[in-house]
C-alpha atoms as a PDB file:
ATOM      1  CA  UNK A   1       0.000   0.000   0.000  1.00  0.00           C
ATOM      2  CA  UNK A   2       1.448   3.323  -0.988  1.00  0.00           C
ATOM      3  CA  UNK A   3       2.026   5.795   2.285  1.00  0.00           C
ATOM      4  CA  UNK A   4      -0.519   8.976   2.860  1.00  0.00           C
ATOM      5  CA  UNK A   5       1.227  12.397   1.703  1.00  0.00           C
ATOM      6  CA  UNK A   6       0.212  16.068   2.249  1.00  0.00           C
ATOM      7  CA  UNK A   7       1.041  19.063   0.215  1.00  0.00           C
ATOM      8  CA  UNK A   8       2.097  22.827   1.153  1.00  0.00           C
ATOM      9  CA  UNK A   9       1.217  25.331  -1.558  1.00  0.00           C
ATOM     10  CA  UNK A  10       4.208  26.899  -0.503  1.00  0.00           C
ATOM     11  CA  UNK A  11       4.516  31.021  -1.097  1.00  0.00           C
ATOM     12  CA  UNK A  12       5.609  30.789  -4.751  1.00  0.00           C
ATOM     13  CA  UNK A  13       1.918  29.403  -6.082  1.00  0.00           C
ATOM     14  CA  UNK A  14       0.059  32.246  -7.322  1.00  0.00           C
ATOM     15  CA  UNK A  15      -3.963  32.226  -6.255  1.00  0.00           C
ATOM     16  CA  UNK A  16      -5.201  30.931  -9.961  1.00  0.00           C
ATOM     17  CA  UNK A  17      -2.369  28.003  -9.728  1.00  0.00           C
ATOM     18  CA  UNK A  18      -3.527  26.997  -6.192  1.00  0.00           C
ATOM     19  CA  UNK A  19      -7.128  26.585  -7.390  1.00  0.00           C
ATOM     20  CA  UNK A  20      -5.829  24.605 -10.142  1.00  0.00           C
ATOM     21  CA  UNK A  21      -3.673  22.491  -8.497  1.00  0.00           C
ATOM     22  CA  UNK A  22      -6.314  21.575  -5.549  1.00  0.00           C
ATOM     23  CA  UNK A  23      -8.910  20.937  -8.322  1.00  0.00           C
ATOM     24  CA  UNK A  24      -6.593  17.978  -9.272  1.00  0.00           C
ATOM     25  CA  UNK A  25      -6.301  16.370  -5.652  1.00  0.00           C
ATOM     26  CA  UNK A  26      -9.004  14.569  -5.340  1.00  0.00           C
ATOM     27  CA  UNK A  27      -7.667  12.497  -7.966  1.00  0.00           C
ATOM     28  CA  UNK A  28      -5.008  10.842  -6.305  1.00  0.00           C
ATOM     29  CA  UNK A  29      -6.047   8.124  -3.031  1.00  0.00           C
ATOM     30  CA  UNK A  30      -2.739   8.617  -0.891  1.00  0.00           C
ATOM     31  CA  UNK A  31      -3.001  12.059  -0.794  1.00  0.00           C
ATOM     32  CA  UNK A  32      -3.697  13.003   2.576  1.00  0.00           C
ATOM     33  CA  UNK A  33      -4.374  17.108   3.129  1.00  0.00           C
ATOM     34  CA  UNK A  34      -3.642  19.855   1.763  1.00  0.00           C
ATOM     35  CA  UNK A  35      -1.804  22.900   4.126  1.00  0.00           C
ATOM     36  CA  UNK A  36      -2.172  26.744   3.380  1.00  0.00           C
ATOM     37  CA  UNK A  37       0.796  28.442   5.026  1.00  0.00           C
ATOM     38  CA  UNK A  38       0.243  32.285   6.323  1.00  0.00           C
ATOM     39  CA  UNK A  39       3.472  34.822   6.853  1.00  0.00           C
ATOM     40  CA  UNK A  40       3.705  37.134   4.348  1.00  0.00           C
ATOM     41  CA  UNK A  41       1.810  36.010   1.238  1.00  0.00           C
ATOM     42  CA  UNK A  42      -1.485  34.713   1.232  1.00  0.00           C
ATOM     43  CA  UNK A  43      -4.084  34.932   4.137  1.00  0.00           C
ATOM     44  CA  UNK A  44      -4.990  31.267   5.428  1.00  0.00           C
ATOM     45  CA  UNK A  45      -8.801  31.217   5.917  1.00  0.00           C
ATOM     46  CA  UNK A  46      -9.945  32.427   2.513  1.00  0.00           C
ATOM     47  CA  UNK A  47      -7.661  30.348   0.564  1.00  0.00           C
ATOM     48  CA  UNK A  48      -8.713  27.427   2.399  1.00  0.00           C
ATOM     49  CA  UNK A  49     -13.084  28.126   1.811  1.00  0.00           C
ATOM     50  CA  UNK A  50     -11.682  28.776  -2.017  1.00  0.00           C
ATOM     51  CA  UNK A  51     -10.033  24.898  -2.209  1.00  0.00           C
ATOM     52  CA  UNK A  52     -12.793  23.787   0.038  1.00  0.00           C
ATOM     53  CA  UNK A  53     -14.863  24.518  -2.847  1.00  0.00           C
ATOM     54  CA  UNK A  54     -13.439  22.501  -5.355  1.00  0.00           C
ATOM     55  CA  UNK A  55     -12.002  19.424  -3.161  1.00  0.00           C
ATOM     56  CA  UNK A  56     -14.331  16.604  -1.795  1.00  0.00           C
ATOM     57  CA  UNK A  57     -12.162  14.292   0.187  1.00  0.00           C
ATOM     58  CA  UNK A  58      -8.992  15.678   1.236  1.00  0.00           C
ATOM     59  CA  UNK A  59      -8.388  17.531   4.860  1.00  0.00           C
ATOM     60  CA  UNK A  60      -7.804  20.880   5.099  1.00  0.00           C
ATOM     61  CA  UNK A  61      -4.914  22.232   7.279  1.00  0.00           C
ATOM     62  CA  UNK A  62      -3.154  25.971   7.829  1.00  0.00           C
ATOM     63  CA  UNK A  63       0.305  25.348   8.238  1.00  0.00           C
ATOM     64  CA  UNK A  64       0.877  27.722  10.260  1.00  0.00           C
ATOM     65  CA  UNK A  65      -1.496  30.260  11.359  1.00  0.00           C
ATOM     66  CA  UNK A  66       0.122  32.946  13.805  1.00  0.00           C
ATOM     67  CA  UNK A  67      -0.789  32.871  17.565  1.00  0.00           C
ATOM     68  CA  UNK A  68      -0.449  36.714  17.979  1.00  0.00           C
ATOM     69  CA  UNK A  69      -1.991  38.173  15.011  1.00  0.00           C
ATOM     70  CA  UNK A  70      -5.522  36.934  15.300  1.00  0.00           C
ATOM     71  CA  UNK A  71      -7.695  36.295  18.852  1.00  0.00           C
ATOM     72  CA  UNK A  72      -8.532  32.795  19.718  1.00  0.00           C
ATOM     73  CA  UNK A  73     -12.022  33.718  18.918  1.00  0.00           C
ATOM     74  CA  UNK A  74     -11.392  34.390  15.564  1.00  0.00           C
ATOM     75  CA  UNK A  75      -9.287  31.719  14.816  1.00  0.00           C
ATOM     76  CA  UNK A  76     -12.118  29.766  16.232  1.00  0.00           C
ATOM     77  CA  UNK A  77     -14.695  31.821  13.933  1.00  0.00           C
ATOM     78  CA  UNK A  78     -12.360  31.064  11.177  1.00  0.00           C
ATOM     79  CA  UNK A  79     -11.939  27.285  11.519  1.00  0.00           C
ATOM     80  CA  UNK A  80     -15.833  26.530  12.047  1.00  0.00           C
ATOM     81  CA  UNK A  81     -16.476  27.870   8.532  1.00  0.00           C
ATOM     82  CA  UNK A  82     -13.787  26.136   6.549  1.00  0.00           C
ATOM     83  CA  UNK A  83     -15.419  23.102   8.520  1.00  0.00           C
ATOM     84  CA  UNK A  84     -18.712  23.658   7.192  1.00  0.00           C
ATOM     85  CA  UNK A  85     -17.679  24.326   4.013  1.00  0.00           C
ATOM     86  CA  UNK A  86     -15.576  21.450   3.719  1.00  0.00           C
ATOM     87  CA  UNK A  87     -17.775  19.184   5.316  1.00  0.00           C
ATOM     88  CA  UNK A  88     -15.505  18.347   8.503  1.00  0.00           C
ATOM     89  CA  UNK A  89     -12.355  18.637   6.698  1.00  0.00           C
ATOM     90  CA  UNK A  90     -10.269  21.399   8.866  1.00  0.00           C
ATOM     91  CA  UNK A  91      -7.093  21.045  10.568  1.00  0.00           C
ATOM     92  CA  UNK A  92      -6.101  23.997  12.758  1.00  0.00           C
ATOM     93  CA  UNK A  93      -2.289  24.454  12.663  1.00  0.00           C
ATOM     94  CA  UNK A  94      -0.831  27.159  14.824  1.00  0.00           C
ATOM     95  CA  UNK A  95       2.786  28.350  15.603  1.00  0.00           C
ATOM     96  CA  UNK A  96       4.546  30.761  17.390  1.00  0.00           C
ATOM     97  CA  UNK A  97       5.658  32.372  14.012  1.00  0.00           C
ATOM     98  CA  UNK A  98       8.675  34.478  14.682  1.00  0.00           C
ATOM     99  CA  UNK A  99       9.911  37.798  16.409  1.00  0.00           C
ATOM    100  CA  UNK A 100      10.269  39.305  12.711  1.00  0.00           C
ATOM    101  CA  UNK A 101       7.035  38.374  11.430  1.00  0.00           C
ATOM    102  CA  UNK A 102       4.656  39.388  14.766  1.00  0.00           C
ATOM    103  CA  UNK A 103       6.858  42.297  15.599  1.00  0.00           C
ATOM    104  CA  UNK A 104       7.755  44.056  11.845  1.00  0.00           C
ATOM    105  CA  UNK A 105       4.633  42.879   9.951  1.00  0.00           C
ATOM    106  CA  UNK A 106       1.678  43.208  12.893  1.00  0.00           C
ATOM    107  CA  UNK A 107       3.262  45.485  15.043  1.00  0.00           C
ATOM    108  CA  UNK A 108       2.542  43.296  18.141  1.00  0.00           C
ATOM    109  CA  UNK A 109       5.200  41.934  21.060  1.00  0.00           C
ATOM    110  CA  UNK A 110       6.243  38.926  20.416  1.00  0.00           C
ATOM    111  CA  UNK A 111       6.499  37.694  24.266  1.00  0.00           C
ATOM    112  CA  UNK A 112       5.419  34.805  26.124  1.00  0.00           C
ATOM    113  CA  UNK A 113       4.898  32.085  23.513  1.00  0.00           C
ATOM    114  CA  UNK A 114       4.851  29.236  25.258  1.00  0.00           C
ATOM    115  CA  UNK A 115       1.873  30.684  27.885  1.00  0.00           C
ATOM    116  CA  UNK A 116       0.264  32.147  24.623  1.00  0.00           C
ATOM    117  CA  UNK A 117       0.303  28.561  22.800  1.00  0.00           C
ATOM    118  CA  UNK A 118      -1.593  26.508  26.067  1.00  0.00           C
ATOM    119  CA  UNK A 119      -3.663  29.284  26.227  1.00  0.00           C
ATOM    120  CA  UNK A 120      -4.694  29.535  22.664  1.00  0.00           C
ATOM    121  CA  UNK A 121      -4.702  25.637  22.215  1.00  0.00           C
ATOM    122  CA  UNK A 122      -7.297  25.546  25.584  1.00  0.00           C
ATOM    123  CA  UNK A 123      -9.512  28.279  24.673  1.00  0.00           C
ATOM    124  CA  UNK A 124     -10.136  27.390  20.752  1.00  0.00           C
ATOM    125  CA  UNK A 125     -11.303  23.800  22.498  1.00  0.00           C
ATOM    126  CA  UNK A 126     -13.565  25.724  24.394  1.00  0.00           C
ATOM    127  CA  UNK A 127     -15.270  27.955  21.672  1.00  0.00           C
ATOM    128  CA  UNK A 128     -15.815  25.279  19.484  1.00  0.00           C
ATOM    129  CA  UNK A 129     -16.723  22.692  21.797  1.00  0.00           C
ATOM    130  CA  UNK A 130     -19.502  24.811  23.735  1.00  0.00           C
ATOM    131  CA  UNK A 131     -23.190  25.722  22.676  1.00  0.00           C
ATOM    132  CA  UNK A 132     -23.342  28.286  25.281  1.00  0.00           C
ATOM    133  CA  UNK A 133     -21.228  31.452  26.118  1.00  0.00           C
ATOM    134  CA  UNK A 134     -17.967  30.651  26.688  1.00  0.00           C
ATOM    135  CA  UNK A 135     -15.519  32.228  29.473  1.00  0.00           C
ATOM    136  CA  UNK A 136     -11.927  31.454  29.726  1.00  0.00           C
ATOM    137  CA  UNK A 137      -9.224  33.933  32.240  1.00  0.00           C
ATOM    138  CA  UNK A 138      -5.326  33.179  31.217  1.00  0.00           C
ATOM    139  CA  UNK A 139      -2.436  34.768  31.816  1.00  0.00           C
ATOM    140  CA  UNK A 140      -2.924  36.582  28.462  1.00  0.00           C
ATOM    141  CA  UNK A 141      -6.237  35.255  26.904  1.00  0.00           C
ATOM    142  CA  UNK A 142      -9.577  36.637  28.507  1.00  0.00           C
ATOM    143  CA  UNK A 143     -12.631  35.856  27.182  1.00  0.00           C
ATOM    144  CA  UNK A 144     -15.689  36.780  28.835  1.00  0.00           C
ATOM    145  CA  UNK A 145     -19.697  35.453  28.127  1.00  0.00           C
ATOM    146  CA  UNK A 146     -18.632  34.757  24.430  1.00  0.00           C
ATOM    147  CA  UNK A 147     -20.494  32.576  21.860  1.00  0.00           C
ATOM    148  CA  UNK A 148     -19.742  31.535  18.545  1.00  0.00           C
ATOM    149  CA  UNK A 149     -22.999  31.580  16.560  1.00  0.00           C
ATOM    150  CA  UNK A 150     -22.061  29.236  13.888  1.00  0.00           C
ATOM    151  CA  UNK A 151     -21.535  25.680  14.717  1.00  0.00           C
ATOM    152  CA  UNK A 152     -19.691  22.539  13.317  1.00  0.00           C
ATOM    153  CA  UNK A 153     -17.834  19.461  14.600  1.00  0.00           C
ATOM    154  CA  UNK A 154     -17.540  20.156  18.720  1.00  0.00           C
ATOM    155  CA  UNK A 155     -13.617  18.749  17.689  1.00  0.00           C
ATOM    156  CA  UNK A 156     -11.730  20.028  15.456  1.00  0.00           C
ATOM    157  CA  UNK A 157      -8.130  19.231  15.280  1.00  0.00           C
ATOM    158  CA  UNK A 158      -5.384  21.564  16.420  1.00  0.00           C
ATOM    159  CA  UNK A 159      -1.639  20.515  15.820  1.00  0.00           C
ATOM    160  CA  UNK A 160       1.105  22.857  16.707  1.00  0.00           C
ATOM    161  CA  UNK A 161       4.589  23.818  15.164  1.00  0.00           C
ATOM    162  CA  UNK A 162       7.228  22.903  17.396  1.00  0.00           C
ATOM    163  CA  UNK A 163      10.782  23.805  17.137  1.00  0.00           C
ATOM    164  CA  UNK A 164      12.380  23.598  20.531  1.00  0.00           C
ATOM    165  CA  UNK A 165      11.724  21.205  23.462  1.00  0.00           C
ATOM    166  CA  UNK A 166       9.395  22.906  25.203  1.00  0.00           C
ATOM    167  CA  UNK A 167       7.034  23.337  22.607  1.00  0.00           C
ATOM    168  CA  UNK A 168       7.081  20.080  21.557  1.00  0.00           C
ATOM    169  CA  UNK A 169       6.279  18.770  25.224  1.00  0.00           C
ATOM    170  CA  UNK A 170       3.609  21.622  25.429  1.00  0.00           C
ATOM    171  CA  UNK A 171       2.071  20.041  22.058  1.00  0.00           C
ATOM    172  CA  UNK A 172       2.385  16.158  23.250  1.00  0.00           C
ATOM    173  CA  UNK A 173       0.055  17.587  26.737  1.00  0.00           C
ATOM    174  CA  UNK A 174      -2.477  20.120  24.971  1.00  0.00           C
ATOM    175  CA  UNK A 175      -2.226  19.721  21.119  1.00  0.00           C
ATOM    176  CA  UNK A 176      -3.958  16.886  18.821  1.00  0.00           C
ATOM    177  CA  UNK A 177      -0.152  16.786  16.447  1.00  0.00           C
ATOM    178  CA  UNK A 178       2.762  18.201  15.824  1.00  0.00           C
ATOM    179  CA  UNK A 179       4.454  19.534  12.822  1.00  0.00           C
ATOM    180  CA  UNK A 180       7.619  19.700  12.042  1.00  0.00           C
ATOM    181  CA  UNK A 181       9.829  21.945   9.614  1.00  0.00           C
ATOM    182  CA  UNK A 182      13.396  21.840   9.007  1.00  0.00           C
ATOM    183  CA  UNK A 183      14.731  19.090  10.624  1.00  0.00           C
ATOM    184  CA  UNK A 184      17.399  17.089   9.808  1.00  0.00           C
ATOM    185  CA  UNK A 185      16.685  13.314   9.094  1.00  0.00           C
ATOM    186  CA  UNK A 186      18.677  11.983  12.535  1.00  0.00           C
ATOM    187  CA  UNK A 187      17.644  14.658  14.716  1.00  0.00           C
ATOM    188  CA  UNK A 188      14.216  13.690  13.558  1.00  0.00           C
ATOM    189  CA  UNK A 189      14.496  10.295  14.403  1.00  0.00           C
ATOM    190  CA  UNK A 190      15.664  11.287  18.231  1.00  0.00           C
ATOM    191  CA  UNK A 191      12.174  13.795  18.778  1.00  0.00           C
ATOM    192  CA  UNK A 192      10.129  11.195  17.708  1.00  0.00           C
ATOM    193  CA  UNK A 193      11.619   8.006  19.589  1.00  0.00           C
ATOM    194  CA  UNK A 194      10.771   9.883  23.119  1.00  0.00           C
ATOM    195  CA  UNK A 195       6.945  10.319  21.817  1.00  0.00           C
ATOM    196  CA  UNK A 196       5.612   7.066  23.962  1.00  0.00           C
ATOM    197  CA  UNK A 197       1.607   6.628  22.558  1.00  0.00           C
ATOM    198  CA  UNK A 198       2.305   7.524  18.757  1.00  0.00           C
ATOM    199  CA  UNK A 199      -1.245   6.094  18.129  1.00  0.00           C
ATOM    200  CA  UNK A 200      -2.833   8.641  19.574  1.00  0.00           C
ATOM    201  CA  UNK A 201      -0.712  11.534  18.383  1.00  0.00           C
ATOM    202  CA  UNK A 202      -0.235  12.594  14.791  1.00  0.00           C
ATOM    203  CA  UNK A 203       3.418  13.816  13.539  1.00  0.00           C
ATOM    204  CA  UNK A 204       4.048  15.754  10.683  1.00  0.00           C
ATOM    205  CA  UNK A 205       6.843  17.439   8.656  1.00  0.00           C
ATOM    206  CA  UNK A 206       7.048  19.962   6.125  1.00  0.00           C
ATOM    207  CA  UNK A 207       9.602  19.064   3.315  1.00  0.00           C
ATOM    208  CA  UNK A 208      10.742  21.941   1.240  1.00  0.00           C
ATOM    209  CA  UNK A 209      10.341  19.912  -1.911  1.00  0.00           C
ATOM    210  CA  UNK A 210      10.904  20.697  -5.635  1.00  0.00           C
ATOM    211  CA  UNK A 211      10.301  17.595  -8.424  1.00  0.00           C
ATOM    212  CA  UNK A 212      11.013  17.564 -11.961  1.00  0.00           C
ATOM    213  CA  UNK A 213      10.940  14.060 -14.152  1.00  0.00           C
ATOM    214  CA  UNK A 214      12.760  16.338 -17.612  1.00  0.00           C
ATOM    215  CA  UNK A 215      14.876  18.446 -15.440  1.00  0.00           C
ATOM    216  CA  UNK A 216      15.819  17.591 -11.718  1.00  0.00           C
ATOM    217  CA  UNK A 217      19.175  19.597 -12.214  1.00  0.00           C
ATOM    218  CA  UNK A 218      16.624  22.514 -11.632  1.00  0.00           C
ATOM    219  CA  UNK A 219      14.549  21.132  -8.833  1.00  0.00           C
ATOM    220  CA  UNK A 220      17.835  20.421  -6.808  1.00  0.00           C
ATOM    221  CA  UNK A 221      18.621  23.827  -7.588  1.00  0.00           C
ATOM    222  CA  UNK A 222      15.253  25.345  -6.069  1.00  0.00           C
ATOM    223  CA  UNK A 223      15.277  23.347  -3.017  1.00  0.00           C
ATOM    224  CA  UNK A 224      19.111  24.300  -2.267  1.00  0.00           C
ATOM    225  CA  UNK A 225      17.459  27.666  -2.767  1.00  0.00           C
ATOM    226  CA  UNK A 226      14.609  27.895  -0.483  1.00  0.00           C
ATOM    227  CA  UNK A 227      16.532  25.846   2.285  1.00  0.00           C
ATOM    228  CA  UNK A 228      19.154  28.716   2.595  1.00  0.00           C
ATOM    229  CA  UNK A 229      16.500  31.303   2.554  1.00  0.00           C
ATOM    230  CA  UNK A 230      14.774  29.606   5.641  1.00  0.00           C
ATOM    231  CA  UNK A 231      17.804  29.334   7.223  1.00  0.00           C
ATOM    232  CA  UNK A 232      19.319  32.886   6.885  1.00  0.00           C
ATOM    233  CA  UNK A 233      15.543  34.546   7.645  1.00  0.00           C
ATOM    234  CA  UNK A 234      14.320  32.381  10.119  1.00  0.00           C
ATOM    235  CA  UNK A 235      15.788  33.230  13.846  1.00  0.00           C
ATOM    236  CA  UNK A 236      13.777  30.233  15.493  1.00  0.00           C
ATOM    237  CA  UNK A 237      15.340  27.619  12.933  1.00  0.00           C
ATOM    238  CA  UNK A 238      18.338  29.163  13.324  1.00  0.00           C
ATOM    239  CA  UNK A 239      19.104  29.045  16.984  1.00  0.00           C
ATOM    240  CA  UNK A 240      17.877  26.028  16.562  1.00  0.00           C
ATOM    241  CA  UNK A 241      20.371  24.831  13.486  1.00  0.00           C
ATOM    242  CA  UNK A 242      23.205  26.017  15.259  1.00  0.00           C
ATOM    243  CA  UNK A 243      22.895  23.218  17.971  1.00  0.00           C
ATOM    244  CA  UNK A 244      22.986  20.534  15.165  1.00  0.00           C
ATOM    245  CA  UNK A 245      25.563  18.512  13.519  1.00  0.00           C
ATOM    246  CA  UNK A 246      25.084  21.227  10.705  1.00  0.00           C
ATOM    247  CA  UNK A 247      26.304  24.217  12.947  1.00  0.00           C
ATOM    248  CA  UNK A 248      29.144  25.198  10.702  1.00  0.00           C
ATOM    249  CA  UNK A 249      27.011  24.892   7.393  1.00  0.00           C
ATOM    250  CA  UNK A 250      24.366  27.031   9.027  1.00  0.00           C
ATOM    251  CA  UNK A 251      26.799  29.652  10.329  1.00  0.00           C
ATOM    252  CA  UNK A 252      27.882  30.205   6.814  1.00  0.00           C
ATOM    253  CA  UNK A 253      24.751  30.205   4.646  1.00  0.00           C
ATOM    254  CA  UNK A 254      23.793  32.733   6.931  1.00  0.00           C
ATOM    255  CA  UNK A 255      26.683  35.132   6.991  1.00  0.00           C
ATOM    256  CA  UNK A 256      26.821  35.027   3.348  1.00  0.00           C
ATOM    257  CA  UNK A 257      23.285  35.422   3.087  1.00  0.00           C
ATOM    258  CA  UNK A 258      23.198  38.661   5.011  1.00  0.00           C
ATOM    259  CA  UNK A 259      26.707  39.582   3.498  1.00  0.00           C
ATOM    260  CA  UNK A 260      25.947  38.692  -0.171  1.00  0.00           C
ATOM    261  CA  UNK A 261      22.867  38.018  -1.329  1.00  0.00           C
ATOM    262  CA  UNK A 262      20.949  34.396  -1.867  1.00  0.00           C
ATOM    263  CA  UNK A 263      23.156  33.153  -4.547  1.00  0.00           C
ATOM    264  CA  UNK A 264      26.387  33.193  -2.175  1.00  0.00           C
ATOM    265  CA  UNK A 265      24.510  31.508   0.463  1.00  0.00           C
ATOM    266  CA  UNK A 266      23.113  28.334  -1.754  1.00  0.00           C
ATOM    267  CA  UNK A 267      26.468  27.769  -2.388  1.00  0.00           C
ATOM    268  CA  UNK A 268      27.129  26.326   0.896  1.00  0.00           C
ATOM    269  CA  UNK A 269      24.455  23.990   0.968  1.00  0.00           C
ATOM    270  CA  UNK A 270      25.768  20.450   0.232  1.00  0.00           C
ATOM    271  CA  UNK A 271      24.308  17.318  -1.247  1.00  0.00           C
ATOM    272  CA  UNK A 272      24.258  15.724   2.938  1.00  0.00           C
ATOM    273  CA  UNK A 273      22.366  18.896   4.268  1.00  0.00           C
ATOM    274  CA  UNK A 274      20.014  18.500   1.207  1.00  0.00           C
ATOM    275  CA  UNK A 275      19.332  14.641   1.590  1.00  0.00           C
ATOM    276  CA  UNK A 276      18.661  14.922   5.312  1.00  0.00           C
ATOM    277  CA  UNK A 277      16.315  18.023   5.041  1.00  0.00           C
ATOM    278  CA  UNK A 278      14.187  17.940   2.022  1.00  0.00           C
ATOM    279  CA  UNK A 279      12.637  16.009  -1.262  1.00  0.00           C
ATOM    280  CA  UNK A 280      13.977  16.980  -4.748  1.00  0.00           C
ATOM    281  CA  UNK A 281      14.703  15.553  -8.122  1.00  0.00           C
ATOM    282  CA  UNK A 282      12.598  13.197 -10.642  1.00  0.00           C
ATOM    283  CA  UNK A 283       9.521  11.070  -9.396  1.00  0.00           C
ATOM    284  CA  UNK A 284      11.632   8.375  -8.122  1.00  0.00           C
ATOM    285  CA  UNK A 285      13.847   9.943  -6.328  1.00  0.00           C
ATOM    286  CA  UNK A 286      11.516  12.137  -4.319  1.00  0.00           C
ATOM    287  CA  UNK A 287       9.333   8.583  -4.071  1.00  0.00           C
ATOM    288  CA  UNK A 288      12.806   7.319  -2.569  1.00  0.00           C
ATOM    289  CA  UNK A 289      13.695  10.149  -0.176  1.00  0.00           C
ATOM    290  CA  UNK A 290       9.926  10.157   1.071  1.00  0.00           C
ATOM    291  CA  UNK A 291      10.285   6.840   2.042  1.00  0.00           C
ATOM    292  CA  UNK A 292      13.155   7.934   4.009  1.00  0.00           C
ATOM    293  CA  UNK A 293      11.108   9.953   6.513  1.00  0.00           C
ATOM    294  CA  UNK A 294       8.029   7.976   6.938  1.00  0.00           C
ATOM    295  CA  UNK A 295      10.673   4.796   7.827  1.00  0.00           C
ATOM    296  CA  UNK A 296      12.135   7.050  10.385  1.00  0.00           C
ATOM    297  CA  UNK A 297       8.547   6.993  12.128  1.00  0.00           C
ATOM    298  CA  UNK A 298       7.111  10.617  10.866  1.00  0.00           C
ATOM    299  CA  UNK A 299       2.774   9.695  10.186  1.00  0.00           C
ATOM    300  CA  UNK A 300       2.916  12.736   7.379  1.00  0.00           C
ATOM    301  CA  UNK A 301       5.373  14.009   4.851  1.00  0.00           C
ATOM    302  CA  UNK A 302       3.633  17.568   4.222  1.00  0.00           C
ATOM    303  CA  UNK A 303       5.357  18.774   0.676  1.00  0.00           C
ATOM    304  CA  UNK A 304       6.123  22.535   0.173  1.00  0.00           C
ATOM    305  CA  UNK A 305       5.904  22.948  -3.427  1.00  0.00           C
ATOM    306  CA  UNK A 306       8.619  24.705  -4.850  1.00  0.00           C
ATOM    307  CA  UNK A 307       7.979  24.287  -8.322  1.00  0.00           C
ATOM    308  CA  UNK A 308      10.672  24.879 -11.430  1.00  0.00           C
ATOM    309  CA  UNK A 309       9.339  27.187 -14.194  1.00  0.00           C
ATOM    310  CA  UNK A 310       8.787  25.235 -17.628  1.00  0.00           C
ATOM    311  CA  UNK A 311      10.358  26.606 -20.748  1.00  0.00           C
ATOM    312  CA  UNK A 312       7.377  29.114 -21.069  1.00  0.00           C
ATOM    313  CA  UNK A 313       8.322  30.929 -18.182  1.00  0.00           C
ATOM    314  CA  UNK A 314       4.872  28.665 -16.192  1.00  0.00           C
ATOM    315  CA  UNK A 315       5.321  27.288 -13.110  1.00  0.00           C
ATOM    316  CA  UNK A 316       5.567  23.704 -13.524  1.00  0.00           C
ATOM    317  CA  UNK A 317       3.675  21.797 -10.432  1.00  0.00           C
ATOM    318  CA  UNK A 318       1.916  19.021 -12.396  1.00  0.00           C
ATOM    319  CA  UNK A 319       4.475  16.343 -11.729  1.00  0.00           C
ATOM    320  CA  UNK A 320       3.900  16.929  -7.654  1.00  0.00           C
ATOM    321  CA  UNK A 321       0.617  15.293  -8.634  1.00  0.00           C
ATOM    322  CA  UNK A 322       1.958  11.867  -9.605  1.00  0.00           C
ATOM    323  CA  UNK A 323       4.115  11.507  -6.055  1.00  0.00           C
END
């Protein structure tokens, strides 16, 4: 039996591709979800009710969804009408985000994240779950004799991005799943081996992935890409990348990132760091490095499409579809 995938639309996707490409999902049985990621491109919600509309089976996840820009309520709000339109199909991802995004984009303090996560995860539960007026007094979230009109599923799934330790033991306690994002293949294998009751807790991780049957030259070229972008804008996965085997890889991409420009950084990015954190190259071999991570114990690979452009200048995504 061929393993359950998901797929990231990624930030490069423009609106009319997304549509396209979700219209083609329900096509293939071992695809899983689909995951709408929110930072500075599209907004989650809406692009999720537009693929609700023209998807029957698959789930529908954000991957991620900020904790600081939006109240629990409306996150709640939110995630009760992609359910209904879907037909019990959501998956609520949140995540911390980072300092850069909550603090340069929304203007809010990014502070407390850990006491902001419980208290999030707790009070969604709440205004879902309850058919009366809910009331919950945190540290940081009040809510006081509220009730969500609208209705659907009194569960709806949250999982959580985790980076550090804490979060992920927050998420095992309070969260339905975690999901992962730039993580090399051994390290991996460590987080997951201390999660006890894996049957009852869903694990999944985000592979920056770019596949090309005529040209995987290309498609190793755009994941090298995106990898060293994460690395040199992301401060959470890079505190975190410098306590890997990868420290001295990471301290470089990043320097010359910030010193030079993209190009410079990509260079530093071998063949190793690209087999142990993401999928890339023809049908097979992405097939073959897939297989990789599932073996190592993660429930879902989640692919970020990072798409080539085709010798019209189109972004070419159609091969993702025969994974």
């Amino acid at each position: 039996m061929k393993y359950k995938i998901g797929f990231s639309i990624g930030s490069l996707l423009k609106t009319k591709n997304v549509i396209d490409f979700s219209s083609n999902i329900d096509k293939n049985e071992n695809i899983d979800s689909l995951w709408v990621p929110e930072s500075w491109g599209k907004e989650a919600f809406s692009t999720l009710g537009a693929i609700s509309q023209v998807t029957t089976k698959v789930k529908l996840g954000t991957s991620i969804i900020n904790i600081y820009s939006r109240t629990p309520a409306t996150i709640a709000m939110g995630a009760i009408s992609i359910d209904n339109l879907s037909n019990n199909r959501m998956i609520i991802g949140l995540g911390a985000s980072t300092s850069t995004i909550v603090e340069n984009l929304h203007g809010i303090e990014y502070k407390n994240p850990l006491i902001r996560m419980k208290e999030y995860i707790q009070s969604l539960r709440l205004l879902i779950k309850s058919q009366n007026k809910t009331n919950y007094d945190g540290k940081i979230v009040k809510i006081k004799d509220f009730k969500i009109l609208e209705k659907s599923r009194t569960e709806i799934p949250i999982h959580i991005a985790a980076v550090n330790k804490k979060m992920i033991e927050l998420g095992l306690k309070y969260a339905d799943g975690l999901l992962f994002y730039l993580r090399p293949l051994n390290e991996l294998g460590n987080v997951l081996s201390a999660i006890k009751d894996k049957s009852k807790f869903n694990t999944s991780l985000v592979l920056i992935t770019s596949v090309s049957n005529n040209e995987p030259q290309k498609a190793k070229e755009r994941v090298a890409k995106t990898l060293a972008f994460y690395i040199s804008v992301g401060k959470v996965y890079l505190d975190f990348l410098l306590k890997t085997d990868y420290k001295i890889e990471v301290e470089k991409i990043y320097r010359d990132y910030h010193n030079h420009g993209l190009e410079r950084a990509t260079e530093n990015i071998s063949i190793k760091m690209l087999d142990d954190f993401v999928v890339y190259g023809t049908i097979n071999d992405c097939n073959n490095q897939i297989k990789r991570f599932i073996d190592m114990g993660i429930d879902l690979p989640i692919l970020q499409l990072n798409p080539i452009n085709d010798k019209n200048g189109e972004l070419n995504y159609k091969d993702f579809l025969k994974l």
